[in-house]
ModelCIF file with pLDDT and N, C-alpha, C, O atoms, coordinates in Angstrom:
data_MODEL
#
_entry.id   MODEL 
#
_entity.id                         1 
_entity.type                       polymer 
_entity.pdbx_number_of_molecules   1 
#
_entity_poly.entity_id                      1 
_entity_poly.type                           'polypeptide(L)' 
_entity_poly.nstd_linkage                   no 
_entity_poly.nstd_monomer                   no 
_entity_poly.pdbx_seq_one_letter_code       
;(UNK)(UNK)(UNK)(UNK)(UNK)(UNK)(UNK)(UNK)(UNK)(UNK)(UNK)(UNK)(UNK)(UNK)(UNK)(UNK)
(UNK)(UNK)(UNK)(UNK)(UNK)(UNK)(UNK)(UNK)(UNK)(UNK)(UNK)(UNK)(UNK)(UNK)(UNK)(UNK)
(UNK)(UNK)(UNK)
;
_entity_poly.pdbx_seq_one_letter_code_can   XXXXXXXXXXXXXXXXXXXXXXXXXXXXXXXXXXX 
_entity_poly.pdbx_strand_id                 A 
#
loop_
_entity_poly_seq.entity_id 
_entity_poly_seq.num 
_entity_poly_seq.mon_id 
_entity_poly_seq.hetero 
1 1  UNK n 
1 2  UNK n 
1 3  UNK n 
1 4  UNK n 
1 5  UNK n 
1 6  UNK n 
1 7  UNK n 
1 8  UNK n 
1 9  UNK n 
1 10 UNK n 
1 11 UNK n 
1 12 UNK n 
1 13 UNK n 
1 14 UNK n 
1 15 UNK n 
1 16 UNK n 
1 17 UNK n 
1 18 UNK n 
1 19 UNK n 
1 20 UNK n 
1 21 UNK n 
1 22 UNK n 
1 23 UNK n 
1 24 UNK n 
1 25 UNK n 
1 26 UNK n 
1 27 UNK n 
1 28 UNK n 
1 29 UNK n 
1 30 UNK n 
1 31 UNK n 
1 32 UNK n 
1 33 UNK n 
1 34 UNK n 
1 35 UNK n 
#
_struct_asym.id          A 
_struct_asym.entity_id   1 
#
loop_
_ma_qa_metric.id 
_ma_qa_metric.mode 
_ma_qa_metric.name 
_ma_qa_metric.software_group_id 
_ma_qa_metric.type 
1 global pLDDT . pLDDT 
2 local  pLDDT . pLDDT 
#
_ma_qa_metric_global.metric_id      1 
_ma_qa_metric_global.metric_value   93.09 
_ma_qa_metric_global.model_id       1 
_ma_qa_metric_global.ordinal_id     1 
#
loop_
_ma_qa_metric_local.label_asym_id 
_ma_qa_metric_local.label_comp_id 
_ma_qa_metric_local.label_seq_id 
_ma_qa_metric_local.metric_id 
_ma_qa_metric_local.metric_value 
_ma_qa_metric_local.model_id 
_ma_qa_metric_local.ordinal_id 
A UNK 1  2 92.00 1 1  
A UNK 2  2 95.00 1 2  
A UNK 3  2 96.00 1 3  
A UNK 4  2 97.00 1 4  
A UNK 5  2 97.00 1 5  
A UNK 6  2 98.00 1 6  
A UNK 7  2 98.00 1 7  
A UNK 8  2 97.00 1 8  
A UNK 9  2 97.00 1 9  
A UNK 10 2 95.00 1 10 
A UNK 11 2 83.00 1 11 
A UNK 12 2 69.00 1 12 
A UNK 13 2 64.00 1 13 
A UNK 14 2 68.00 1 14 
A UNK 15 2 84.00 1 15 
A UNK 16 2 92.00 1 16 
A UNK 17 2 94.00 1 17 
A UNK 18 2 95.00 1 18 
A UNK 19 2 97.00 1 19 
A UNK 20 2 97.00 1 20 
A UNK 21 2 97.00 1 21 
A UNK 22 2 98.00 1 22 
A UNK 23 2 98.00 1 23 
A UNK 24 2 98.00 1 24 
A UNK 25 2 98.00 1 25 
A UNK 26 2 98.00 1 26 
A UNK 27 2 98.00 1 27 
A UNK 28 2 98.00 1 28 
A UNK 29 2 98.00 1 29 
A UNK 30 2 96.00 1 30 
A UNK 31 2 97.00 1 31 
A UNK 32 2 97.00 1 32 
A UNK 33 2 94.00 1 33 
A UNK 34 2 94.00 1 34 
A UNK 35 2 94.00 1 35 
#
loop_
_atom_site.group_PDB 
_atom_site.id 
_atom_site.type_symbol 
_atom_site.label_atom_id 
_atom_site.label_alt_id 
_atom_site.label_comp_id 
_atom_site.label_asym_id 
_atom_site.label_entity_id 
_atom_site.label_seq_id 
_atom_site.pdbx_PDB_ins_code 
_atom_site.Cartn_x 
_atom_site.Cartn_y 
_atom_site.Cartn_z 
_atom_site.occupancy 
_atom_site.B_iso_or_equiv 
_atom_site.pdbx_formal_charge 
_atom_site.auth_seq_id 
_atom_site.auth_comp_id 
_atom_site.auth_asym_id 
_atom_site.auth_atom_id 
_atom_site.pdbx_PDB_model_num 
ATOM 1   N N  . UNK A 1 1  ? 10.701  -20.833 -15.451 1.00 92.00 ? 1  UNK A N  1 
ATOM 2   C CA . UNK A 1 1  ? 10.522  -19.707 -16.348 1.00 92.00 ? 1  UNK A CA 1 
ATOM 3   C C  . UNK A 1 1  ? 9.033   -19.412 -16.406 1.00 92.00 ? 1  UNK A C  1 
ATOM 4   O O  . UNK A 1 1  ? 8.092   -20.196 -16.288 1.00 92.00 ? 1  UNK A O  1 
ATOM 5   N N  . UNK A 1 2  ? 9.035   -18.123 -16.610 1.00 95.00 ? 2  UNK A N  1 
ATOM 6   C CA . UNK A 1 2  ? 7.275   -17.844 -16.540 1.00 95.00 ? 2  UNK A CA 1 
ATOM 7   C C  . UNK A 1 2  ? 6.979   -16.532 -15.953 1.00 95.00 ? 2  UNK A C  1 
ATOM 8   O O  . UNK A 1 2  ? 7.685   -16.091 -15.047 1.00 95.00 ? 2  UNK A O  1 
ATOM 9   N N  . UNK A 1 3  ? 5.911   -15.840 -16.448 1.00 96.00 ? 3  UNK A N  1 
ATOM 10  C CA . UNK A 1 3  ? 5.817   -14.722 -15.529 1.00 96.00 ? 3  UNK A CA 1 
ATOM 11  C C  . UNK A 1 3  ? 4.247   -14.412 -16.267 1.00 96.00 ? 3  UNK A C  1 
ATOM 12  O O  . UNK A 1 3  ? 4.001   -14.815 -17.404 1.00 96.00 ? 3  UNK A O  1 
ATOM 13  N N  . UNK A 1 4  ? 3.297   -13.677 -15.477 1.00 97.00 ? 4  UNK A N  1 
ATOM 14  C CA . UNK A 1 4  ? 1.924   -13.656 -16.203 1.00 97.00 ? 4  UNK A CA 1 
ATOM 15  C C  . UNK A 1 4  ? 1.808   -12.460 -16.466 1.00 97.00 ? 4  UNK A C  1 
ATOM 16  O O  . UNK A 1 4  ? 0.778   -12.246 -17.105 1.00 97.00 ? 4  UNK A O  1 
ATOM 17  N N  . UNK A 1 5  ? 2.857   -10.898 -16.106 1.00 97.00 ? 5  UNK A N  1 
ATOM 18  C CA . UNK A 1 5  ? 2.822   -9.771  -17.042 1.00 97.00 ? 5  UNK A CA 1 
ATOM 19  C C  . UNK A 1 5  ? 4.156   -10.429 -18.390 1.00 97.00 ? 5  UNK A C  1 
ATOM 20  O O  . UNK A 1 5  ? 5.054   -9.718  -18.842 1.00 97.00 ? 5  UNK A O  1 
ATOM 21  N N  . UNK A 1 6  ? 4.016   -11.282 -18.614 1.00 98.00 ? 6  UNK A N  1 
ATOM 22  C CA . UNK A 1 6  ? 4.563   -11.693 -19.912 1.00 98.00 ? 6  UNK A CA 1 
ATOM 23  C C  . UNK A 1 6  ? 3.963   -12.375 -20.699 1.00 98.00 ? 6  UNK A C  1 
ATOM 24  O O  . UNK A 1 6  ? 4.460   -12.652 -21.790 1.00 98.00 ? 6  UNK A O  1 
ATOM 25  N N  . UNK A 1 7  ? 2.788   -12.790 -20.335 1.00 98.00 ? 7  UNK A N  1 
ATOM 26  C CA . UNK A 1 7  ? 2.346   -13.898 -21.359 1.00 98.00 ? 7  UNK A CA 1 
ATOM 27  C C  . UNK A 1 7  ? 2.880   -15.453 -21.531 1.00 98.00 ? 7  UNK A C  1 
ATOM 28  O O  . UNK A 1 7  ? 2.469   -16.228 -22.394 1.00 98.00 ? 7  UNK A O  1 
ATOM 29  N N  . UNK A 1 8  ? 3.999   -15.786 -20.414 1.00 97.00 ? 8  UNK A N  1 
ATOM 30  C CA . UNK A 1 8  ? 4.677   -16.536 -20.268 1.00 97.00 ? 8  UNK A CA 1 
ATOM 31  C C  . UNK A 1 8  ? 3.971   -18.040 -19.167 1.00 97.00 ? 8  UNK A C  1 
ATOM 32  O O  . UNK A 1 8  ? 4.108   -17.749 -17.979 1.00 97.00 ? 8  UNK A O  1 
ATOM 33  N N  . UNK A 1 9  ? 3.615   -18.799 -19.272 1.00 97.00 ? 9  UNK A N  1 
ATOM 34  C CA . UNK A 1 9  ? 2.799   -19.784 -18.132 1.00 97.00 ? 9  UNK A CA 1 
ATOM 35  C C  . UNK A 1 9  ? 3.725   -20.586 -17.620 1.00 97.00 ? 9  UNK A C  1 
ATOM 36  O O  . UNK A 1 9  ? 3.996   -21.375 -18.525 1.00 97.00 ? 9  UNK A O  1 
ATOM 37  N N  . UNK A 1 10 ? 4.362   -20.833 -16.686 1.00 95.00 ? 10 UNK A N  1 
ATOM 38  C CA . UNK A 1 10 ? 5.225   -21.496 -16.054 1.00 95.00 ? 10 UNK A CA 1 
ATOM 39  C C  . UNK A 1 10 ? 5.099   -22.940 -16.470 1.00 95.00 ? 10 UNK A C  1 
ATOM 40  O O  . UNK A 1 10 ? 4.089   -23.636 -16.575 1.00 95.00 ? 10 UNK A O  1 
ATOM 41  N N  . UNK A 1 11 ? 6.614   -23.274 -16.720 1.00 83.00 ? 11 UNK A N  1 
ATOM 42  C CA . UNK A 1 11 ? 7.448   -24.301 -17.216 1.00 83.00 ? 11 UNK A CA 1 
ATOM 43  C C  . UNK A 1 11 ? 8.860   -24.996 -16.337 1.00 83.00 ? 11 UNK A C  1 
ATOM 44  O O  . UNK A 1 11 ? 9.855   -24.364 -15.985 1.00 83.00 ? 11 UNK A O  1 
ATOM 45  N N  . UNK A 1 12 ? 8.677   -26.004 -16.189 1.00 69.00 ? 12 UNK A N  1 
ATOM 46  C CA . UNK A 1 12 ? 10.183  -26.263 -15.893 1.00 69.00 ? 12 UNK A CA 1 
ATOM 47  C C  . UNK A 1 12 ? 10.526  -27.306 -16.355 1.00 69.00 ? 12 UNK A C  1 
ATOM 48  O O  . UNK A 1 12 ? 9.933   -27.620 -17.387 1.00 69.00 ? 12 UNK A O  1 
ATOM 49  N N  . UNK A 1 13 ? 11.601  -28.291 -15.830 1.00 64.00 ? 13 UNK A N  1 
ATOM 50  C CA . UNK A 1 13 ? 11.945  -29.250 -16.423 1.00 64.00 ? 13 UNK A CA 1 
ATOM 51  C C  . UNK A 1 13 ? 11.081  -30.181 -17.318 1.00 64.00 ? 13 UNK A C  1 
ATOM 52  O O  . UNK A 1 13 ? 11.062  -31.364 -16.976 1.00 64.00 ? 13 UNK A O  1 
ATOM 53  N N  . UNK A 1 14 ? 10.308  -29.794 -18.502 1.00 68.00 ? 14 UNK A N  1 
ATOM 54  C CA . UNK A 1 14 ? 9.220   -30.477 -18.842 1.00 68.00 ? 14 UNK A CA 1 
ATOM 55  C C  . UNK A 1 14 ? 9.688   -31.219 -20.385 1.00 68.00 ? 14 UNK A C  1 
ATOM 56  O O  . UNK A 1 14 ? 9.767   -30.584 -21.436 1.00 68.00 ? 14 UNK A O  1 
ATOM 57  N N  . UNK A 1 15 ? 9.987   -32.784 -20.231 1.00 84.00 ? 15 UNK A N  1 
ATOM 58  C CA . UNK A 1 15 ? 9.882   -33.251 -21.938 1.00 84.00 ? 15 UNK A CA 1 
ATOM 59  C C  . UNK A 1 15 ? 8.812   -33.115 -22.858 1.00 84.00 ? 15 UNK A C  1 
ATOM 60  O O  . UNK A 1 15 ? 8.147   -34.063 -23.277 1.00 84.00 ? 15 UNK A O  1 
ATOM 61  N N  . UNK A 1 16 ? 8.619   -31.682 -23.232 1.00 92.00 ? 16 UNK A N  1 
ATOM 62  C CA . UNK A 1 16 ? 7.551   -32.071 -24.654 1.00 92.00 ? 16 UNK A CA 1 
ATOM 63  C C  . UNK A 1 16 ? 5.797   -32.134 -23.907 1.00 92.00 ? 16 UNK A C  1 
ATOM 64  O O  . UNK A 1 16 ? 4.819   -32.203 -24.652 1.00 92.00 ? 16 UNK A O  1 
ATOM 65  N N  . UNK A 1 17 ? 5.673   -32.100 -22.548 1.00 94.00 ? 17 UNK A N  1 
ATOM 66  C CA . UNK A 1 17 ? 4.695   -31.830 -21.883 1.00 94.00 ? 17 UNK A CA 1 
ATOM 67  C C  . UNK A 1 17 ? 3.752   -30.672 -22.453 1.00 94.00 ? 17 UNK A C  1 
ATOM 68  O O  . UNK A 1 17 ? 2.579   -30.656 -22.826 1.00 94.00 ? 17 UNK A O  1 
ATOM 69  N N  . UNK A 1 18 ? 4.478   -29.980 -22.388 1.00 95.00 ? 18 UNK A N  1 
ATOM 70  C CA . UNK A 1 18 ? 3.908   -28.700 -22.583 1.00 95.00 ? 18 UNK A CA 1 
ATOM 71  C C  . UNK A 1 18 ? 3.197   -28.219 -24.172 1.00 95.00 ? 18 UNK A C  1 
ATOM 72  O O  . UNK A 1 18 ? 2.622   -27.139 -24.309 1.00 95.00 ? 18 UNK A O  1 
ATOM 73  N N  . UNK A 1 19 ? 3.341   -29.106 -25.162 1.00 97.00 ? 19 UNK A N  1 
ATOM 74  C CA . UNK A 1 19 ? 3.413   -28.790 -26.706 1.00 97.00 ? 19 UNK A CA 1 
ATOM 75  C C  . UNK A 1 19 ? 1.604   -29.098 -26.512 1.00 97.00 ? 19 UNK A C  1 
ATOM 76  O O  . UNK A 1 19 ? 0.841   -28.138 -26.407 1.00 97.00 ? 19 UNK A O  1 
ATOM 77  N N  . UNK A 1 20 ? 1.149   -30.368 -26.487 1.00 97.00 ? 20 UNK A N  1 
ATOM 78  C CA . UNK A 1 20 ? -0.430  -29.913 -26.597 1.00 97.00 ? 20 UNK A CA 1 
ATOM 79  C C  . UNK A 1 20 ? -1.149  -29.020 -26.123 1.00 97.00 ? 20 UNK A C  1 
ATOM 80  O O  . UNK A 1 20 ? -2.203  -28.634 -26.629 1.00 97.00 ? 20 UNK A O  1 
ATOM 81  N N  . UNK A 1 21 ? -0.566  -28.537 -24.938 1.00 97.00 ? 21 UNK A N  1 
ATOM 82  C CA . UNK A 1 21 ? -1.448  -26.859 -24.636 1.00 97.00 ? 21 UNK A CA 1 
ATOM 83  C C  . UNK A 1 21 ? -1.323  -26.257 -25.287 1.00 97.00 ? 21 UNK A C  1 
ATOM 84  O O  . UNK A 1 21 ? -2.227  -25.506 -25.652 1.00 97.00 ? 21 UNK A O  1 
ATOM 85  N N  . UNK A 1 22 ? -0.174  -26.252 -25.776 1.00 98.00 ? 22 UNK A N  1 
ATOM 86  C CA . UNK A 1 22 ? 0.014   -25.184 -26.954 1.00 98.00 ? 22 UNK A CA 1 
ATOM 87  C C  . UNK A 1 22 ? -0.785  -24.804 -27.847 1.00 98.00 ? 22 UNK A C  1 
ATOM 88  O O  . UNK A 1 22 ? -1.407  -23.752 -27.999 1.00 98.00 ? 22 UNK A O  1 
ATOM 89  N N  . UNK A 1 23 ? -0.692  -26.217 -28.728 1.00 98.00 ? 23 UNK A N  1 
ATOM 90  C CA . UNK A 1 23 ? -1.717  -26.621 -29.865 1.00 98.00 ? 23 UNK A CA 1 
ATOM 91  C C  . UNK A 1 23 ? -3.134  -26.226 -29.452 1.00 98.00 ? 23 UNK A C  1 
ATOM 92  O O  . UNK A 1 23 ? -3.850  -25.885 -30.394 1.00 98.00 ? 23 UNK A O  1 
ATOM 93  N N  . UNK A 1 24 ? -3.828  -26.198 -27.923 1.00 98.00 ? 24 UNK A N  1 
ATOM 94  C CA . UNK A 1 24 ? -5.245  -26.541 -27.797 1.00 98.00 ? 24 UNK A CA 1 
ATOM 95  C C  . UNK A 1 24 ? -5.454  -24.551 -27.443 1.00 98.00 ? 24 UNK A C  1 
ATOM 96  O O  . UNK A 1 24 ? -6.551  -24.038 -27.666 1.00 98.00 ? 24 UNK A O  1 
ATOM 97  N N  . UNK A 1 25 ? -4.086  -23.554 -26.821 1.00 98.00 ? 25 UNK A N  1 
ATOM 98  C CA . UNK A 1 25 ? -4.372  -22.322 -26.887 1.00 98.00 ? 25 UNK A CA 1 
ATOM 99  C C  . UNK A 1 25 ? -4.516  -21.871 -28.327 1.00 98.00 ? 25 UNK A C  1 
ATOM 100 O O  . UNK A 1 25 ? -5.528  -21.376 -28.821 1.00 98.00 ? 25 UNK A O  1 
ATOM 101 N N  . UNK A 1 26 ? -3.417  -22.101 -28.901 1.00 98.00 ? 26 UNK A N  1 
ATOM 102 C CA . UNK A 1 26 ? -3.386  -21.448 -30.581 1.00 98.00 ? 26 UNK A CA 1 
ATOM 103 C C  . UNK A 1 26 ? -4.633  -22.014 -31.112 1.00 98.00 ? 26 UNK A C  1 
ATOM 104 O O  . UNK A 1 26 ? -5.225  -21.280 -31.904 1.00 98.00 ? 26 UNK A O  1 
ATOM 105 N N  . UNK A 1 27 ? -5.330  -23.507 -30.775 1.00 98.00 ? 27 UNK A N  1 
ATOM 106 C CA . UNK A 1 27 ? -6.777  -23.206 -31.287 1.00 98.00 ? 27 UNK A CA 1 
ATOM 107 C C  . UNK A 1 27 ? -7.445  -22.065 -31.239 1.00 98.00 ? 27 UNK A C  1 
ATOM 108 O O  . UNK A 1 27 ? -7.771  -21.169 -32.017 1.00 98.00 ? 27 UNK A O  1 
ATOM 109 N N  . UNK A 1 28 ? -7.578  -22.368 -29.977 1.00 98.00 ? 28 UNK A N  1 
ATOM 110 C CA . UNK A 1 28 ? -8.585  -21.532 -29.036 1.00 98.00 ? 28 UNK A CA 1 
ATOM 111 C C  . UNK A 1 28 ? -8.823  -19.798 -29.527 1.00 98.00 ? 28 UNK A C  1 
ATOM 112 O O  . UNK A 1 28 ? -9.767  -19.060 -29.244 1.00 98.00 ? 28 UNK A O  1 
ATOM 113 N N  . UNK A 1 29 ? -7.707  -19.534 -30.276 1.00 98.00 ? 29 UNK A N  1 
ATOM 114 C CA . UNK A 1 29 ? -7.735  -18.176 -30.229 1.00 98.00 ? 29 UNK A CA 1 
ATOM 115 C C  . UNK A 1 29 ? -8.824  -17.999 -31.589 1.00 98.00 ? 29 UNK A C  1 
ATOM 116 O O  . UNK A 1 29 ? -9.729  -17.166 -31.642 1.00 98.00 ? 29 UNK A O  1 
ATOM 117 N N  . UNK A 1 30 ? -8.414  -19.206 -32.869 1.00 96.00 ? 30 UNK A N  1 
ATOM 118 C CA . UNK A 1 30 ? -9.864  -18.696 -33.504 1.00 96.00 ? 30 UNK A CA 1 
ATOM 119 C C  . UNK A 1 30 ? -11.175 -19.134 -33.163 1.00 96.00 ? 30 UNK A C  1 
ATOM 120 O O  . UNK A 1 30 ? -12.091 -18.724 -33.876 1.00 96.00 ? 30 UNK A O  1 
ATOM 121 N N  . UNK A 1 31 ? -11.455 -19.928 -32.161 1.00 97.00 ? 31 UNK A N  1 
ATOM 122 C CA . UNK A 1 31 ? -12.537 -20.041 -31.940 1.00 97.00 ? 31 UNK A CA 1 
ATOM 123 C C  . UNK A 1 31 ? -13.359 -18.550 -30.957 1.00 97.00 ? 31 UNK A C  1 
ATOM 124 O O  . UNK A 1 31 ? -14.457 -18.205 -30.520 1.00 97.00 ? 31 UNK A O  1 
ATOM 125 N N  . UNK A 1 32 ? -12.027 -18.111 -31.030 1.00 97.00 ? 32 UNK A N  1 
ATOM 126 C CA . UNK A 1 32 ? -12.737 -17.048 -29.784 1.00 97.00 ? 32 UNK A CA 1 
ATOM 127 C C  . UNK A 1 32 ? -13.258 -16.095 -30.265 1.00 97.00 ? 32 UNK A C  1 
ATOM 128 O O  . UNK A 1 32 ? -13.919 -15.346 -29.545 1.00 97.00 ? 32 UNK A O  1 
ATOM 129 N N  . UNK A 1 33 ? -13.081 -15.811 -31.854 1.00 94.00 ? 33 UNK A N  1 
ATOM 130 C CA . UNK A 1 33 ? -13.311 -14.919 -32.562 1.00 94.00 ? 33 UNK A CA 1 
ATOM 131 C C  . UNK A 1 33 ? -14.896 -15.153 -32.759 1.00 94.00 ? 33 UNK A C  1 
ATOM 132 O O  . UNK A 1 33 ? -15.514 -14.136 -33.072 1.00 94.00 ? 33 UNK A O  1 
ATOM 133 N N  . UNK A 1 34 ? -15.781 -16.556 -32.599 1.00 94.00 ? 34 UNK A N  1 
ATOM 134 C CA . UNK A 1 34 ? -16.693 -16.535 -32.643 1.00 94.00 ? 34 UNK A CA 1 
ATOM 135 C C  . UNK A 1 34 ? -17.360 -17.319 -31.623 1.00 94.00 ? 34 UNK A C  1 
ATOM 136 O O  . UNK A 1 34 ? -18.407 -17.840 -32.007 1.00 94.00 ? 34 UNK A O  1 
ATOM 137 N N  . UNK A 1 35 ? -17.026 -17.534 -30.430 1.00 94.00 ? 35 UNK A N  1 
ATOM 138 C CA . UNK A 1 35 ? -17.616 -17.272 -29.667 1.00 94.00 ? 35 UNK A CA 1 
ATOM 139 C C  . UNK A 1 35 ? -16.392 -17.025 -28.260 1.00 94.00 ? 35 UNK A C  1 
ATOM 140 O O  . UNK A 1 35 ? -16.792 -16.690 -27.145 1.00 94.00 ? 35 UNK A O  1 
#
């Protein structure tokens, strides 16, 4: 699953792999507000 005109980053069979990127994008977004 995934597609990059979706906003979507490719995934597949993944246990729970995927949850700290998560956490470290949804940071990221207020830090971006200042720098």
């Amino acid at each position: 699953l995934g597609s990059k005109a979706l906003s979507i980053p490719p995934q597949t069979s993944t246990i729970a792999s995927h949850l700290p990127k998560a956490v470290g994008a949804a940071y990221s977004i207020g830090l971006s507000k200042r720098h």
